[in-house]
C-alpha atoms as a PDB file:
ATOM      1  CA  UNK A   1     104.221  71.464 120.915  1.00  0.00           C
ATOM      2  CA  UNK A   2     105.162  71.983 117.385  1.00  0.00           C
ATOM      3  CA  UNK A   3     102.608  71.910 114.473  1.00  0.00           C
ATOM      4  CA  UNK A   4     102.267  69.456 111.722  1.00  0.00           C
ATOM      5  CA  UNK A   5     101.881  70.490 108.028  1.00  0.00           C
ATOM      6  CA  UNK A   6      97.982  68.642 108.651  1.00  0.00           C
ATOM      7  CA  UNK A   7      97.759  71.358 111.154  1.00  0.00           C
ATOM      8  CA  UNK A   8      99.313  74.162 108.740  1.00  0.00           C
ATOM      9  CA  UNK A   9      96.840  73.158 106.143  1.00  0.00           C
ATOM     10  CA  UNK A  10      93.749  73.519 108.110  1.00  0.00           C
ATOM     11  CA  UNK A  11      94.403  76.931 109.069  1.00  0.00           C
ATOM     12  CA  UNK A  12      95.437  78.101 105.884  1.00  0.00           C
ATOM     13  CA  UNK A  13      92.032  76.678 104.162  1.00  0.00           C
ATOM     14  CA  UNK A  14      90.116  77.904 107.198  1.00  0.00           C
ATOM     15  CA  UNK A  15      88.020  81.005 105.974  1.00  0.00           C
ATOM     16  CA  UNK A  16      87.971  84.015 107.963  1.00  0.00           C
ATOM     17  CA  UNK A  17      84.592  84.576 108.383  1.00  0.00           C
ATOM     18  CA  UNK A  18      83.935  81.352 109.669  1.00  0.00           C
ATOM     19  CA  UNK A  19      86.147  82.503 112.510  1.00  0.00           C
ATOM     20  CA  UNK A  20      85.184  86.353 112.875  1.00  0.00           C
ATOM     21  CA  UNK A  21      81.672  85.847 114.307  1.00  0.00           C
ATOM     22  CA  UNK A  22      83.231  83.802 117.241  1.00  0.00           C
ATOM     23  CA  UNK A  23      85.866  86.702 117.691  1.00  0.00           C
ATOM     24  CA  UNK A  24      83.319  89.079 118.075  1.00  0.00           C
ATOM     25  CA  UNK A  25      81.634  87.101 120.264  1.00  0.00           C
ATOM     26  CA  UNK A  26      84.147  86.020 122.651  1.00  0.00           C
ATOM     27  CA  UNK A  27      85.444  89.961 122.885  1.00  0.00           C
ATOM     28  CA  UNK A  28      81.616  91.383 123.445  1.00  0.00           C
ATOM     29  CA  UNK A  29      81.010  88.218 125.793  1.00  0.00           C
ATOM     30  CA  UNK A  30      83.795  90.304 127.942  1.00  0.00           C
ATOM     31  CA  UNK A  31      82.609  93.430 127.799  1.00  0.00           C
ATOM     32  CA  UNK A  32      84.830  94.350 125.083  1.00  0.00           C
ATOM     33  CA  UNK A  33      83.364  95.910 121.759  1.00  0.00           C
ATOM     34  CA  UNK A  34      83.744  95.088 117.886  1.00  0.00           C
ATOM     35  CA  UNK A  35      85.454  98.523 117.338  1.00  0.00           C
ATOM     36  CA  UNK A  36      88.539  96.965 120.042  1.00  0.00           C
ATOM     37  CA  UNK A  37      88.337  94.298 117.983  1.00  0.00           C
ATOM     38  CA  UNK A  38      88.640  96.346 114.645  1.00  0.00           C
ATOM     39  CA  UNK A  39      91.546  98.471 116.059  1.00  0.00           C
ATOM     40  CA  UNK A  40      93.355  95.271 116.993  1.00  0.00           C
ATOM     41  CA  UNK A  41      92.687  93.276 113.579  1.00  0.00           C
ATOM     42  CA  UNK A  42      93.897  96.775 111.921  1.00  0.00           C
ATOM     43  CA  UNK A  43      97.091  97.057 113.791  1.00  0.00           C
ATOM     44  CA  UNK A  44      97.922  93.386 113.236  1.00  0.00           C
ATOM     45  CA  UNK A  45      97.073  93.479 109.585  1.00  0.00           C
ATOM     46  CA  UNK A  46      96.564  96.929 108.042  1.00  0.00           C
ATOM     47  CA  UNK A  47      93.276  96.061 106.766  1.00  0.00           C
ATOM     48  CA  UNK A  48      90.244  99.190 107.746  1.00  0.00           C
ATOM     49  CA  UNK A  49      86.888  98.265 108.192  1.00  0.00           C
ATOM     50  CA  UNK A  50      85.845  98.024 104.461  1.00  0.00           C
ATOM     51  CA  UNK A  51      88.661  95.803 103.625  1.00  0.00           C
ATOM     52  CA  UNK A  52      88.054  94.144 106.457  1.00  0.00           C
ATOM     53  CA  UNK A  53      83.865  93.614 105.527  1.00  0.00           C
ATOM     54  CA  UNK A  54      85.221  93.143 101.807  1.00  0.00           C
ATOM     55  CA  UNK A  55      87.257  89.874 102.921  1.00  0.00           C
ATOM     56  CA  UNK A  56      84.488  88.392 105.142  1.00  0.00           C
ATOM     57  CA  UNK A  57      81.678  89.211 102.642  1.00  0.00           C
ATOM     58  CA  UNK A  58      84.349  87.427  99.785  1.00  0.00           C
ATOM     59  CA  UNK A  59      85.187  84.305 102.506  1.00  0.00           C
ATOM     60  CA  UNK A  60      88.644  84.389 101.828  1.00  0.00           C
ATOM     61  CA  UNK A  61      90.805  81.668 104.024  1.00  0.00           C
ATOM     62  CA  UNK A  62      93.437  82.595 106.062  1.00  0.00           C
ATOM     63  CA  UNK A  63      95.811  82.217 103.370  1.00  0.00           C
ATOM     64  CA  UNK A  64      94.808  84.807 101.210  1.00  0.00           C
ATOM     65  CA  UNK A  65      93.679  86.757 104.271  1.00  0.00           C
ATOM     66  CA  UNK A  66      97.110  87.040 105.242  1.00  0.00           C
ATOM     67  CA  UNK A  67      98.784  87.130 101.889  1.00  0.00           C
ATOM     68  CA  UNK A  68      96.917  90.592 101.718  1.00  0.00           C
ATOM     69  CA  UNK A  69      97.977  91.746 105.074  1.00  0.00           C
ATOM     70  CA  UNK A  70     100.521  93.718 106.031  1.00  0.00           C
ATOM     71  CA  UNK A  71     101.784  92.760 109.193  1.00  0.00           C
ATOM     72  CA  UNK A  72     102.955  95.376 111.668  1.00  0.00           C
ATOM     73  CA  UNK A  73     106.814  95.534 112.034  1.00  0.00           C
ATOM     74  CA  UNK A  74     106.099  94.681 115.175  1.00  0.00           C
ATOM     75  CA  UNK A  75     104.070  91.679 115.198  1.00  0.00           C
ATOM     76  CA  UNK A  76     107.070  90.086 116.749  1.00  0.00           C
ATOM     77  CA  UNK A  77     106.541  91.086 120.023  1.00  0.00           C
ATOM     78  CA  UNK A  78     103.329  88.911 120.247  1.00  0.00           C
ATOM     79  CA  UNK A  79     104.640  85.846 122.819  1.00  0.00           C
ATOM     80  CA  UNK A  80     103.365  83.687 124.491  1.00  0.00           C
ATOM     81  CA  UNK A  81     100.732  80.424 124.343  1.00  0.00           C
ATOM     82  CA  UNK A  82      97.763  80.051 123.035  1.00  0.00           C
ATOM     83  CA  UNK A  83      95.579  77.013 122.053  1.00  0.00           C
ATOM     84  CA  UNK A  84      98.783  75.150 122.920  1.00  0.00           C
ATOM     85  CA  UNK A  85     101.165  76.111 121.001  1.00  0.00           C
ATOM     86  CA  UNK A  86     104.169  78.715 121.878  1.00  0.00           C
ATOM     87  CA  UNK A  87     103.463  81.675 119.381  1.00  0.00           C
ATOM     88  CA  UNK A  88     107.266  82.444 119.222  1.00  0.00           C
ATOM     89  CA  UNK A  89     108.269  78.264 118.412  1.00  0.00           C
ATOM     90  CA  UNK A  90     105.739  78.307 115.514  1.00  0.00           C
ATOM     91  CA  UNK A  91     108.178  77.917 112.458  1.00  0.00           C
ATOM     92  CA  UNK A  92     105.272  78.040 109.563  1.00  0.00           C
ATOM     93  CA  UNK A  93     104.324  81.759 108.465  1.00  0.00           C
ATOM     94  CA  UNK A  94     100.922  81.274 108.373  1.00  0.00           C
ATOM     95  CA  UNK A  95      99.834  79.861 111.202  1.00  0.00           C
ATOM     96  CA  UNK A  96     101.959  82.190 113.404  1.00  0.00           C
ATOM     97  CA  UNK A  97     100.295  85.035 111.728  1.00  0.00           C
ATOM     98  CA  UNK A  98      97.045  82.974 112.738  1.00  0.00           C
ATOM     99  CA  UNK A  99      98.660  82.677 115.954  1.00  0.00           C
ATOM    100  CA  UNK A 100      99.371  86.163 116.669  1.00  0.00           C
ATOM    101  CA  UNK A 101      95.320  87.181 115.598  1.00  0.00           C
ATOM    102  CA  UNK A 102      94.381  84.514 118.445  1.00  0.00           C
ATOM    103  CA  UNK A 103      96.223  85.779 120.808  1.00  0.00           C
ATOM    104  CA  UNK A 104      95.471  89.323 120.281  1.00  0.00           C
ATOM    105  CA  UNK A 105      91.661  88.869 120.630  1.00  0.00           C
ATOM    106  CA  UNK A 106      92.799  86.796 123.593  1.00  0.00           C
ATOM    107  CA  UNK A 107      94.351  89.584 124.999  1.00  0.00           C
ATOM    108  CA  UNK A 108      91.395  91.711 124.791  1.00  0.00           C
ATOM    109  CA  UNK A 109      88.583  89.144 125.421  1.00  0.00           C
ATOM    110  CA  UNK A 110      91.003  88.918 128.914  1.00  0.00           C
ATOM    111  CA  UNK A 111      90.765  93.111 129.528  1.00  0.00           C
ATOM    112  CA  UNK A 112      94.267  94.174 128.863  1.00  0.00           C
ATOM    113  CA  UNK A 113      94.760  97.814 127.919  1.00  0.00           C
ATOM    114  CA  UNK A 114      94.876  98.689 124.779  1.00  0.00           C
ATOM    115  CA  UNK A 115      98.237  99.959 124.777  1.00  0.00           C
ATOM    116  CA  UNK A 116      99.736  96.759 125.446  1.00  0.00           C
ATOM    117  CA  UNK A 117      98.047  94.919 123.063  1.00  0.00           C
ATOM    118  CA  UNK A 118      99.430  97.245 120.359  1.00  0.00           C
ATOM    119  CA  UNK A 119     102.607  96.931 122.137  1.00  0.00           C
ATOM    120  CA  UNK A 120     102.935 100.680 122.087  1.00  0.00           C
END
């Protein structure tokens, strides 16, 4: 399934904290905790929890989200699907680094260890 630059554009306009609450919701509604998710947003991303706060409370969209990120080296090693879509088939930038946040919190919504989320 490959995405279409409609697609492309609606994630990168998307704002973050339209999507955060539903993060924290779907992790907690597993009996994981918003400090999981923290520690998995900040290994993806760099970002601590006041940058973090400081990008909700400034609803920046994914774009600029990720345009102040800095990805881990090894983001890479995110695979797999996930709302469709083959994480490692995505050609556009942006939405695989959209990608790879969805599948993280996937990962820990589902109760993997922590370890291999980080892919330590």
């Amino acid at each position: 399934m490959t995405t279409t630059d409609k697609h492309n554009e609606r994630i990168a306009k998307m704002t973050f904290a339209s999507v955060y609450p539903m993060y924290v919701e779907k992790v907690e509604k597993k009996g994981r905790t918003k400090e999981e998710l923290h520690q998995v947003i900040q290994w993806l991303t760099g970002f601590n929890n006041k940058k973090l706060q400081e990008l909700i409370k400034e609803k920046v969209n994914f774009e600029t989200f990720f345009e102040q990120a800095t990805l881990n080296p090894n983001a890479h090693l995110i695979t797999g699907v996930i709302c469709g879509y083959r994480i490692e088939e995505i050609e556009n930038p942006l939405t695989k680094q959209a990608r790879y946040l969805d599948k993280l919190v996937d990962e820990l919504a589902k109760g993997r260890k922590m370890e291999k989320i980080l892919r330590v």
